[in-house]
PDB file of N, CA and C in Angstrom:
ATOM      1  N   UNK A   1      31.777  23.943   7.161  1.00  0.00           N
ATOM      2  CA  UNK A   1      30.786  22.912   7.344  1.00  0.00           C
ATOM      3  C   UNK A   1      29.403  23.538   7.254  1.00  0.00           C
ATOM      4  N   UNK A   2      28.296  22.878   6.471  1.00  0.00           N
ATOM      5  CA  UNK A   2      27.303  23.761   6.023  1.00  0.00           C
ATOM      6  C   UNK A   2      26.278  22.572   6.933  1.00  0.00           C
ATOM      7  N   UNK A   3      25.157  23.448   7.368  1.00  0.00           N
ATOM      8  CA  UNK A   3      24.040  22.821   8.543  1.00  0.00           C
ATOM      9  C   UNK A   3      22.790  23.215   7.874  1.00  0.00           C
ATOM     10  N   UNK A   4      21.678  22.102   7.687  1.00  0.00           N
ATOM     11  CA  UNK A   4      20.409  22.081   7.229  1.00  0.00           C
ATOM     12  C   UNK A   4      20.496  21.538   6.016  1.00  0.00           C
ATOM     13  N   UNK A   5      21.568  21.729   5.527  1.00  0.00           N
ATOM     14  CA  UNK A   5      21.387  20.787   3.650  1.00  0.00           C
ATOM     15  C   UNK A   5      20.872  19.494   3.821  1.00  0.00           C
ATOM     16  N   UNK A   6      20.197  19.351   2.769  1.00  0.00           N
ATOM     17  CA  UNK A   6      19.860  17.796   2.820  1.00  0.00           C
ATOM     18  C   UNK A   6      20.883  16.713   2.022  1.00  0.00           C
ATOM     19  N   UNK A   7      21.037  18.076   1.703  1.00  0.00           N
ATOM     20  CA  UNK A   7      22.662  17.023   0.595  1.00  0.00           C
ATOM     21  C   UNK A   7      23.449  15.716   1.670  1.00  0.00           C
ATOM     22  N   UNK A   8      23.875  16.799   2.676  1.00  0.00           N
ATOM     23  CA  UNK A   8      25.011  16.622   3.785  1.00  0.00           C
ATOM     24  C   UNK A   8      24.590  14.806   4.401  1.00  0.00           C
ATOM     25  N   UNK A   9      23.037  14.256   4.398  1.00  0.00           N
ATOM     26  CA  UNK A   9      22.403  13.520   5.015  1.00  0.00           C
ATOM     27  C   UNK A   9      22.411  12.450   3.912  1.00  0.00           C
ATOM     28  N   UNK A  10      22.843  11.368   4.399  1.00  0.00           N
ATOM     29  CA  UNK A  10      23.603   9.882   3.294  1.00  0.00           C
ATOM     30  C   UNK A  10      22.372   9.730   2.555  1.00  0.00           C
ATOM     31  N   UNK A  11      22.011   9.720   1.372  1.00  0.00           N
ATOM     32  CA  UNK A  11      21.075   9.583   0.087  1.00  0.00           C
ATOM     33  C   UNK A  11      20.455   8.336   0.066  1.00  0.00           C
ATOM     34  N   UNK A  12      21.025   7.591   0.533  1.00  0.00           N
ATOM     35  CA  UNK A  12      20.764   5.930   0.528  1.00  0.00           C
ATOM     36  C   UNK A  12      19.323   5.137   1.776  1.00  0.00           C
ATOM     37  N   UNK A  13      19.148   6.814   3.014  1.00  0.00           N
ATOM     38  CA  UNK A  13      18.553   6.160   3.788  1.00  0.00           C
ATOM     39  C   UNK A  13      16.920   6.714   3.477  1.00  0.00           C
ATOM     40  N   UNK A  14      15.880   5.452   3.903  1.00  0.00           N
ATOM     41  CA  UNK A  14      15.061   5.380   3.141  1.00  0.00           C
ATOM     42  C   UNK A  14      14.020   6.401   4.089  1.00  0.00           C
ATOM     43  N   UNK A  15      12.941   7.005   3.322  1.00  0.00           N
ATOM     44  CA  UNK A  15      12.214   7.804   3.895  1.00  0.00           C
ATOM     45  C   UNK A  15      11.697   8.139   5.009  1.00  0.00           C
ATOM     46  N   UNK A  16      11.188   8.954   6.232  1.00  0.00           N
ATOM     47  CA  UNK A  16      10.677   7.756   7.616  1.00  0.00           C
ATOM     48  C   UNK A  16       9.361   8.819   7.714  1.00  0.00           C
ATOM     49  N   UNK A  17       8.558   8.620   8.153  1.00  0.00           N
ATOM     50  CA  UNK A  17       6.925   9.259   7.928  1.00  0.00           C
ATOM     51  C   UNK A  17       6.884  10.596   8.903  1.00  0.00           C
ATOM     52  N   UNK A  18       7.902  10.418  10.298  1.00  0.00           N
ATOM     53  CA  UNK A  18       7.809  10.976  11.490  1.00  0.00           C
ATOM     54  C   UNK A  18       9.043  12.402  11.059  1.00  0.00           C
ATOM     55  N   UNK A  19       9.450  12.305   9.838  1.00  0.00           N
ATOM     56  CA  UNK A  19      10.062  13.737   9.216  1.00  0.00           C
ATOM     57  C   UNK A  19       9.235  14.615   8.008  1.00  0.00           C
ATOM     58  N   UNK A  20       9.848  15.050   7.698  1.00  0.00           N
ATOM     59  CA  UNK A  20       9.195  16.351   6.806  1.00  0.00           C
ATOM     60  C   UNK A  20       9.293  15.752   5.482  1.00  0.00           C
ATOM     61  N   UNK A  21      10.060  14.876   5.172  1.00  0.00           N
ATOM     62  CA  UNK A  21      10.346  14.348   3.747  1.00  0.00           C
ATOM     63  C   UNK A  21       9.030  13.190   3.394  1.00  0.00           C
ATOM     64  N   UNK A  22       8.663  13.184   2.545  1.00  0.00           N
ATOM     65  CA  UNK A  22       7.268  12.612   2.179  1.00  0.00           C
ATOM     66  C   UNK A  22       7.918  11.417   1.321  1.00  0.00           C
ATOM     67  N   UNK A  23       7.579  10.521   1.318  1.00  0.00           N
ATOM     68  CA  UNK A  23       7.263   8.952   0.571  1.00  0.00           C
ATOM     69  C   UNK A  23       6.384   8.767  -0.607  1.00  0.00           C
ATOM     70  N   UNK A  24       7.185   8.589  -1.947  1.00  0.00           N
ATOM     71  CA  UNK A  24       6.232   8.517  -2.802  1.00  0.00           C
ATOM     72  C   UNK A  24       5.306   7.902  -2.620  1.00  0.00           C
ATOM     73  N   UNK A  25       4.164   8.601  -3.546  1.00  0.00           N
ATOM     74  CA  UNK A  25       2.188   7.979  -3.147  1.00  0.00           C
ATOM     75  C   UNK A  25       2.659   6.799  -4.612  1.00  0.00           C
ATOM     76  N   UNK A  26       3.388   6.451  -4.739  1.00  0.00           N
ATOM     77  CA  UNK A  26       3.352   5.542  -6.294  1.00  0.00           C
ATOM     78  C   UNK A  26       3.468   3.814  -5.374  1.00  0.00           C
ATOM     79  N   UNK A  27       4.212   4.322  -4.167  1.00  0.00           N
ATOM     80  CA  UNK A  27       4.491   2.892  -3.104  1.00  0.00           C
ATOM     81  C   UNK A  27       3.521   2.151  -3.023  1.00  0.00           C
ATOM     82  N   UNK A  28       1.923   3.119  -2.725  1.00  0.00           N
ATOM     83  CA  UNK A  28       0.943   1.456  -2.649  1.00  0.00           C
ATOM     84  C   UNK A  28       0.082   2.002  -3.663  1.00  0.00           C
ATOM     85  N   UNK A  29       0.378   2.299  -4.360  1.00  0.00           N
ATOM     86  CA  UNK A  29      -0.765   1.931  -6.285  1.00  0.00           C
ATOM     87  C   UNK A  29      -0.478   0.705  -6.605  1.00  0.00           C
ATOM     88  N   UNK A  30      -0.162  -0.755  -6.194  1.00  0.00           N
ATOM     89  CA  UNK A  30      -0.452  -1.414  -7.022  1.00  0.00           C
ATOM     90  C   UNK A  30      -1.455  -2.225  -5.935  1.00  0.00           C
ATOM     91  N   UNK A  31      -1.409  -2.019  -4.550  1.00  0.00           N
ATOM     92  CA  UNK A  31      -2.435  -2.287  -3.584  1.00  0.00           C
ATOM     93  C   UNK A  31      -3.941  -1.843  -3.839  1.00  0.00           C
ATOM     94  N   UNK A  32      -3.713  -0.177  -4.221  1.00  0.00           N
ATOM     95  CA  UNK A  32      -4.879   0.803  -4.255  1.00  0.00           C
ATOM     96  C   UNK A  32      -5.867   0.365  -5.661  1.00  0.00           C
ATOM     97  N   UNK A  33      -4.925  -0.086  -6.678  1.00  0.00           N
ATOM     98  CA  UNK A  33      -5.469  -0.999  -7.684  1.00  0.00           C
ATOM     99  C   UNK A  33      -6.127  -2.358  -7.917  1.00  0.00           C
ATOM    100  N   UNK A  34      -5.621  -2.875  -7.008  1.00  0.00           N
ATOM    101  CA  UNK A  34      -6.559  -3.891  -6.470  1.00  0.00           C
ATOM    102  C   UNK A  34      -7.452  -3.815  -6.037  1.00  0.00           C
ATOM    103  N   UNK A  35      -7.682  -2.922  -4.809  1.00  0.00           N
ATOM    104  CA  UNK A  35      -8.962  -2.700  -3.742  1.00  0.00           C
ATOM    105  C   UNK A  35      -9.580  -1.832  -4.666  1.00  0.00           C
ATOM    106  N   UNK A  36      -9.338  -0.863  -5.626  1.00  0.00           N
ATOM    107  CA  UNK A  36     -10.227  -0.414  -6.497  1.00  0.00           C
ATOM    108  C   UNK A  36     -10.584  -1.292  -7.226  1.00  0.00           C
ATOM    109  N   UNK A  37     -10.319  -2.813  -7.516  1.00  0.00           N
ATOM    110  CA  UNK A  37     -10.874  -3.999  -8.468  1.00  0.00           C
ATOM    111  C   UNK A  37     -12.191  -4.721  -7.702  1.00  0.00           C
ATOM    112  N   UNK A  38     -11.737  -4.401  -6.726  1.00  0.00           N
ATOM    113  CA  UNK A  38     -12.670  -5.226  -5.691  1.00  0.00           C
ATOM    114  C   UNK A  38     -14.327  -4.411  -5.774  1.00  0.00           C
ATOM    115  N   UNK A  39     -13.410  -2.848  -5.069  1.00  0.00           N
ATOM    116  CA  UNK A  39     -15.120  -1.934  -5.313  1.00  0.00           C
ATOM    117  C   UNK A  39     -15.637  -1.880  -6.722  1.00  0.00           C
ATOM    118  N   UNK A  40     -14.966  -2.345  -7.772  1.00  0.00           N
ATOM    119  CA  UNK A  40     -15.756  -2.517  -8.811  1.00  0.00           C
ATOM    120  C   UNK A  40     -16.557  -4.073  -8.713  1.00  0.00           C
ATOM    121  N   UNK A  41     -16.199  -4.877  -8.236  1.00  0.00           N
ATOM    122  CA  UNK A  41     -16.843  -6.298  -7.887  1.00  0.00           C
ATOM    123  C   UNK A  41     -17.374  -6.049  -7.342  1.00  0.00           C
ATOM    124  N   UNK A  42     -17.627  -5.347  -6.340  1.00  0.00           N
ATOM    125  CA  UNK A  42     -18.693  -5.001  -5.437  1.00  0.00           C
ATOM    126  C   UNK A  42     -20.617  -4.411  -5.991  1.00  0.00           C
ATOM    127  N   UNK A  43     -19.696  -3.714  -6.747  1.00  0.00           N
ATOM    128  CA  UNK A  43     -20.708  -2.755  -7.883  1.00  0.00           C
ATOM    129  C   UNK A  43     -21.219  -3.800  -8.911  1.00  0.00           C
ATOM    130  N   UNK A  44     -20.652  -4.565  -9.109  1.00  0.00           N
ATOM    131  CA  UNK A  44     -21.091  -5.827  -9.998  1.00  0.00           C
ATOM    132  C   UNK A  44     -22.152  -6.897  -9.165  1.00  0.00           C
ATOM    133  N   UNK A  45     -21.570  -6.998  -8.350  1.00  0.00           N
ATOM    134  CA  UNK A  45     -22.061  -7.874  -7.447  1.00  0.00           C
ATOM    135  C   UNK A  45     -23.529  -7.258  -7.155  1.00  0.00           C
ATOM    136  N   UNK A  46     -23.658  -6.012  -6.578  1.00  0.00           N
ATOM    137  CA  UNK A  46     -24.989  -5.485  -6.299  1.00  0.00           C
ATOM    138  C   UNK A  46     -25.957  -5.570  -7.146  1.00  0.00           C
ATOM    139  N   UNK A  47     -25.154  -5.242  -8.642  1.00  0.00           N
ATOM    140  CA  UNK A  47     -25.774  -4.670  -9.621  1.00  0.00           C
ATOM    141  C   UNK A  47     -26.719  -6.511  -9.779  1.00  0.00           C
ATOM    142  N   UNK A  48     -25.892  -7.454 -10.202  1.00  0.00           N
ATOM    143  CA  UNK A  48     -26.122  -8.590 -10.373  1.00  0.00           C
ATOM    144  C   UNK A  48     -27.508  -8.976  -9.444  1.00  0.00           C
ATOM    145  N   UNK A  49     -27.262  -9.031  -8.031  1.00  0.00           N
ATOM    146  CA  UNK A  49     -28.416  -9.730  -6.829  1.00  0.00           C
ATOM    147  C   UNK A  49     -29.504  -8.594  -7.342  1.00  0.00           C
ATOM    148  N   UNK A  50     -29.535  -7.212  -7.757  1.00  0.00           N
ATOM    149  CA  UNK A  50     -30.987  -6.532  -8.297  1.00  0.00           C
ATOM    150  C   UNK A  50     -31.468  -7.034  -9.175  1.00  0.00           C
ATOM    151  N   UNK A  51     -30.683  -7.007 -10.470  1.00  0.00           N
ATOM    152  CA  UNK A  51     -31.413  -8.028 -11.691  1.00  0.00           C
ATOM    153  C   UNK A  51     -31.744  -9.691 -11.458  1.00  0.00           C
ATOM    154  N   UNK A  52     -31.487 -10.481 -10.081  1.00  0.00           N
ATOM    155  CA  UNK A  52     -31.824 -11.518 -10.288  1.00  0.00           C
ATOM    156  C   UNK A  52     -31.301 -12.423 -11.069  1.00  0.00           C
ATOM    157  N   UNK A  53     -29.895 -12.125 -10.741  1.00  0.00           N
ATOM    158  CA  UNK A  53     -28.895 -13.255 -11.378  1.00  0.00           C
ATOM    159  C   UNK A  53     -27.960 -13.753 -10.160  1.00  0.00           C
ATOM    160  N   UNK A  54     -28.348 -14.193  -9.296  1.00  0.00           N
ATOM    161  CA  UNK A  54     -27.597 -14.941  -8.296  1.00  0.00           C
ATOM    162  C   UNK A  54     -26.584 -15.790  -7.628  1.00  0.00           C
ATOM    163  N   UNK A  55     -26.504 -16.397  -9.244  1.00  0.00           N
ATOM    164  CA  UNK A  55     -24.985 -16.996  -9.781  1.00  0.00           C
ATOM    165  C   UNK A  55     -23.798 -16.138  -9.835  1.00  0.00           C
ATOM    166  N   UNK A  56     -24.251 -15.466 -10.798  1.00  0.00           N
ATOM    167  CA  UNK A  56     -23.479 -13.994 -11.129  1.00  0.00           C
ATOM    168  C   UNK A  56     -23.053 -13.014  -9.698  1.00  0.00           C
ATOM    169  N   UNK A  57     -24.303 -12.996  -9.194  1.00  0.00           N
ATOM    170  CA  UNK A  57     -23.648 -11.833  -8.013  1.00  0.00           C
ATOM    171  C   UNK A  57     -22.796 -13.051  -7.109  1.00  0.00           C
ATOM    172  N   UNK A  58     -22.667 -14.376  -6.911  1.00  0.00           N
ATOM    173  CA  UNK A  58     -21.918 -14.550  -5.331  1.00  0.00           C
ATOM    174  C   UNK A  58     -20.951 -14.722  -6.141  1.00  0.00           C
ATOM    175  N   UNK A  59     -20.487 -15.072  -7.912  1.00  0.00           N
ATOM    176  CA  UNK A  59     -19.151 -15.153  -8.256  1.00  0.00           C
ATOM    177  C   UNK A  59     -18.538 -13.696  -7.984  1.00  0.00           C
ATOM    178  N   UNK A  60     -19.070 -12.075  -8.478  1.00  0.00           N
ATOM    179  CA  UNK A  60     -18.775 -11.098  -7.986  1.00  0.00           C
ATOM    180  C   UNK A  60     -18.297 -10.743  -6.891  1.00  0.00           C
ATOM    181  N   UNK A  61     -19.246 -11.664  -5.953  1.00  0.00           N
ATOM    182  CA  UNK A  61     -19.055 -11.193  -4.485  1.00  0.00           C
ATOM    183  C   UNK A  61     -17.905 -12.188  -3.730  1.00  0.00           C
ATOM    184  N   UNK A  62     -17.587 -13.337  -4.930  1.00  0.00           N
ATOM    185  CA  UNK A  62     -16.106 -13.898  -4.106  1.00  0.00           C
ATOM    186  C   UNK A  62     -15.163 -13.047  -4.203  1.00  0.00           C
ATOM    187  N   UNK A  63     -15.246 -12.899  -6.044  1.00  0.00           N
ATOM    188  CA  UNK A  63     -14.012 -11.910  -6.103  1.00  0.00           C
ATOM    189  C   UNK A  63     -13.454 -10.659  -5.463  1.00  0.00           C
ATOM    190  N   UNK A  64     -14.852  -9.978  -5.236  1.00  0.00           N
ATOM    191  CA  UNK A  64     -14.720  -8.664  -4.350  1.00  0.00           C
ATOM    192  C   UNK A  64     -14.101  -8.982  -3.385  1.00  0.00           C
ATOM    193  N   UNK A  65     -14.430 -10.269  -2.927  1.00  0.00           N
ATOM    194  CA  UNK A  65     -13.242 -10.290  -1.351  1.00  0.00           C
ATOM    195  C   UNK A  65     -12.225 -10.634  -1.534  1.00  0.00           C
ATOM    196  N   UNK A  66     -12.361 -11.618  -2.385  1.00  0.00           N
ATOM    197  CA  UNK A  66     -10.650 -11.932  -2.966  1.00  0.00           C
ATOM    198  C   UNK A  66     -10.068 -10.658  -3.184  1.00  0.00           C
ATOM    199  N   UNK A  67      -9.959  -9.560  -4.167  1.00  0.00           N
ATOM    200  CA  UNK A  67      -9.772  -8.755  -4.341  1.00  0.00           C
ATOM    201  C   UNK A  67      -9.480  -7.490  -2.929  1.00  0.00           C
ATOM    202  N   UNK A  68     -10.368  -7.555  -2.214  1.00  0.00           N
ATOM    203  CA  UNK A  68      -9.544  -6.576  -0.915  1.00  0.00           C
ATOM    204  C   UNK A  68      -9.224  -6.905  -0.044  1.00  0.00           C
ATOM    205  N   UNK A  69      -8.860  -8.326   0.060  1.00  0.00           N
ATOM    206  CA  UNK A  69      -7.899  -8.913   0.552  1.00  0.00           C
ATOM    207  C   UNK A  69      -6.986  -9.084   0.525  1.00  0.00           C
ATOM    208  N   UNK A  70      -6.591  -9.306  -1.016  1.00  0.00           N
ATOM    209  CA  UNK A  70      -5.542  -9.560  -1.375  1.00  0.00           C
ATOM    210  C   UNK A  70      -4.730  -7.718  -1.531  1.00  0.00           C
ATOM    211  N   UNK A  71      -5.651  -6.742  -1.673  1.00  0.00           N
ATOM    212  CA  UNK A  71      -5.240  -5.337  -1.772  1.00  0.00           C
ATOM    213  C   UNK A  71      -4.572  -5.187  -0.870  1.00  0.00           C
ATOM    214  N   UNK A  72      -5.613  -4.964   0.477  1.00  0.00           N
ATOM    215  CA  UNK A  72      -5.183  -4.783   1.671  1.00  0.00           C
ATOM    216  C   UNK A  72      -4.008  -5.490   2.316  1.00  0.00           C
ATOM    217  N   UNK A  73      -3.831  -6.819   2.099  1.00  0.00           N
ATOM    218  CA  UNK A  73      -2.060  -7.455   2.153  1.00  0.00           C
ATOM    219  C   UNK A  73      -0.997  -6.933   1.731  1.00  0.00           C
ATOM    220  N   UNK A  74      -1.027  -6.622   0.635  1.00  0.00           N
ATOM    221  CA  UNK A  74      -0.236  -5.786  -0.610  1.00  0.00           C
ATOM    222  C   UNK A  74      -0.156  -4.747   0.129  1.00  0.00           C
ATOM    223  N   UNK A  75      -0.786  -3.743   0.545  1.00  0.00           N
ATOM    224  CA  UNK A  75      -0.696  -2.609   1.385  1.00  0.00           C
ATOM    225  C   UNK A  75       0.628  -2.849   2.747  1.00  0.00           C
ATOM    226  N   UNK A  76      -0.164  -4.020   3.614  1.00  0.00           N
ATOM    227  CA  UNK A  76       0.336  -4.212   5.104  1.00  0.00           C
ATOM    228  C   UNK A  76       1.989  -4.931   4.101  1.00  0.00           C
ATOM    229  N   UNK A  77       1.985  -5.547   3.409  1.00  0.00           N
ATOM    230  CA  UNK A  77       3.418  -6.155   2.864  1.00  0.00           C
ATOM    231  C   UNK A  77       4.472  -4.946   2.777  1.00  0.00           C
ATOM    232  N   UNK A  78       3.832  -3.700   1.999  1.00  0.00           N
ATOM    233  CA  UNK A  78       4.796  -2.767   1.604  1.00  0.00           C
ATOM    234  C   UNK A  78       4.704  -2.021   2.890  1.00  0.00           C
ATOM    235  N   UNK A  79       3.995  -1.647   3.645  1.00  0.00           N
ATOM    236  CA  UNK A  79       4.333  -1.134   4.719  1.00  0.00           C
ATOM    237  C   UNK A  79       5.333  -1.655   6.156  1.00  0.00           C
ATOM    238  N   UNK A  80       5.482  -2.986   5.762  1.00  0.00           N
ATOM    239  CA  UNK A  80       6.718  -3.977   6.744  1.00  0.00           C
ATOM    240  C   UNK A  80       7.721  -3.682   6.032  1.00  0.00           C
ATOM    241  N   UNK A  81       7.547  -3.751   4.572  1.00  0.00           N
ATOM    242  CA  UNK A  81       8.631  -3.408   3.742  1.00  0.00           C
ATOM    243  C   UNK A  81       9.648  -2.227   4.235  1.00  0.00           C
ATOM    244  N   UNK A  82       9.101  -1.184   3.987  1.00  0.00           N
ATOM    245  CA  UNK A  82       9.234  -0.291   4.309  1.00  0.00           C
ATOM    246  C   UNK A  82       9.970   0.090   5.884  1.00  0.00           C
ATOM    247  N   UNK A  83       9.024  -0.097   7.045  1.00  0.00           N
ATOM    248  CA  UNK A  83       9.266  -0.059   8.190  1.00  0.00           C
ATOM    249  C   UNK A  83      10.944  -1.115   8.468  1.00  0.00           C
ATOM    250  N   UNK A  84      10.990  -2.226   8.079  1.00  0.00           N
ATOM    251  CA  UNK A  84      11.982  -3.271   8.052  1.00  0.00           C
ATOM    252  C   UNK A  84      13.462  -2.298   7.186  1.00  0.00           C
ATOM    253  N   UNK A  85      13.240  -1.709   6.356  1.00  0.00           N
ATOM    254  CA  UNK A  85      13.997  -0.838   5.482  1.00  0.00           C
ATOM    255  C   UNK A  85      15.262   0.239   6.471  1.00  0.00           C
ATOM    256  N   UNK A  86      13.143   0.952   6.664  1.00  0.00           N
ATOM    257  CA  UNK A  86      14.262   2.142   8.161  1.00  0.00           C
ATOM    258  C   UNK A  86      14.956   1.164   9.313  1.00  0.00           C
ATOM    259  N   UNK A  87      14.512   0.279   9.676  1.00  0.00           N
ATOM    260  CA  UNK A  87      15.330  -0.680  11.124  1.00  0.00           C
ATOM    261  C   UNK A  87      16.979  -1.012  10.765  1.00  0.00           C
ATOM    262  N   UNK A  88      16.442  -1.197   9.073  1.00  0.00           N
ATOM    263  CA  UNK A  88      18.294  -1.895   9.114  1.00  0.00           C
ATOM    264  C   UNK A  88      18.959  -0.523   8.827  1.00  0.00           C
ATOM    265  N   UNK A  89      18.583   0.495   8.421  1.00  0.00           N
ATOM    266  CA  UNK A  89      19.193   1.883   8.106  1.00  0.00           C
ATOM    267  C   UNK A  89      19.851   2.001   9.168  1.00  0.00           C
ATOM    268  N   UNK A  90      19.009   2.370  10.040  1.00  0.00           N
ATOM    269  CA  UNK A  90      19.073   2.544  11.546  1.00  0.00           C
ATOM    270  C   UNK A  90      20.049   1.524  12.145  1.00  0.00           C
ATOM    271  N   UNK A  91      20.038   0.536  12.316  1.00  0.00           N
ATOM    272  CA  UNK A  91      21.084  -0.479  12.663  1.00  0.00           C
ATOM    273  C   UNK A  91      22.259  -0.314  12.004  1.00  0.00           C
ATOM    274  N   UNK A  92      22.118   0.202  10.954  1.00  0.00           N
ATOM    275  CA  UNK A  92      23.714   0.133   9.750  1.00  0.00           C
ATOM    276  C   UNK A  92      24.120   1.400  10.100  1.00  0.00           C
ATOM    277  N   UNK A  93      23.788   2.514  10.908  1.00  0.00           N
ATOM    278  CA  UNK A  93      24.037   3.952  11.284  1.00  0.00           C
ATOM    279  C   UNK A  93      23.935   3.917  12.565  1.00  0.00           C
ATOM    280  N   UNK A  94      24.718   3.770  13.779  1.00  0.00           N
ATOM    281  CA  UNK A  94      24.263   4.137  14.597  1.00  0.00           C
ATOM    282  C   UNK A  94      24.421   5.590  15.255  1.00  0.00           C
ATOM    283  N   UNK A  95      23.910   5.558  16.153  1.00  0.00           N
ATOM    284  CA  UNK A  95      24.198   7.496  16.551  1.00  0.00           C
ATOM    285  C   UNK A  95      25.100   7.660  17.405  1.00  0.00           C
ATOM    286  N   UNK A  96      25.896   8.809  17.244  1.00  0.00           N
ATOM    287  CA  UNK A  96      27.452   8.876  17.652  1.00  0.00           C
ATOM    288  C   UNK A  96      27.297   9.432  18.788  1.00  0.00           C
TER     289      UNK A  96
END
């Protein structure tokens, strides 16, 4: 019987933050892509209220919030995701 392999440990259970094994960074890029849409609305938005187009900057400045709002959800979604993932692991394994 061999001790420390990671082999030995069922493949199926999903990552948990509070071990040594790391969680792909690819999980919230499509969150981080958003809220990077937003700080570009943002940058629009500024850019817009300097030149004196006022129309222009509060449509910018909806989207910007739309935009890291909707990021930041996307974020908290995959992170329940996630957390909800390890609970049923955990429930489907219990400790002997």
């Amino acid at each position: 019987m061999r001790h420390g392999s990671r082999e030995d440990v069922g493949g199926d259970r999903p990552t948990r933050h509070d071990t040594d094994e790391s969680e792909p960074d690819s999980a919230w890029s499509p969150g981080l892509v958003v809220i990077a849409a937003g700080v570009l609305a943002l940058a629009v938005c500024v850019t817009n209220f300097a030149l004196g187009e006022v129309g222009a900057g509060i449509a910018a400045a909806i989207i910007c919030l739309m935009a890291f709002g909707a990021g930041l959800d996307w974020i908290g979604m995959d992170r329940r995701r996630i957390r909800q993932a390890d609970r049923d692991w955990l429930a489907s394994h219990p400790a002997r």
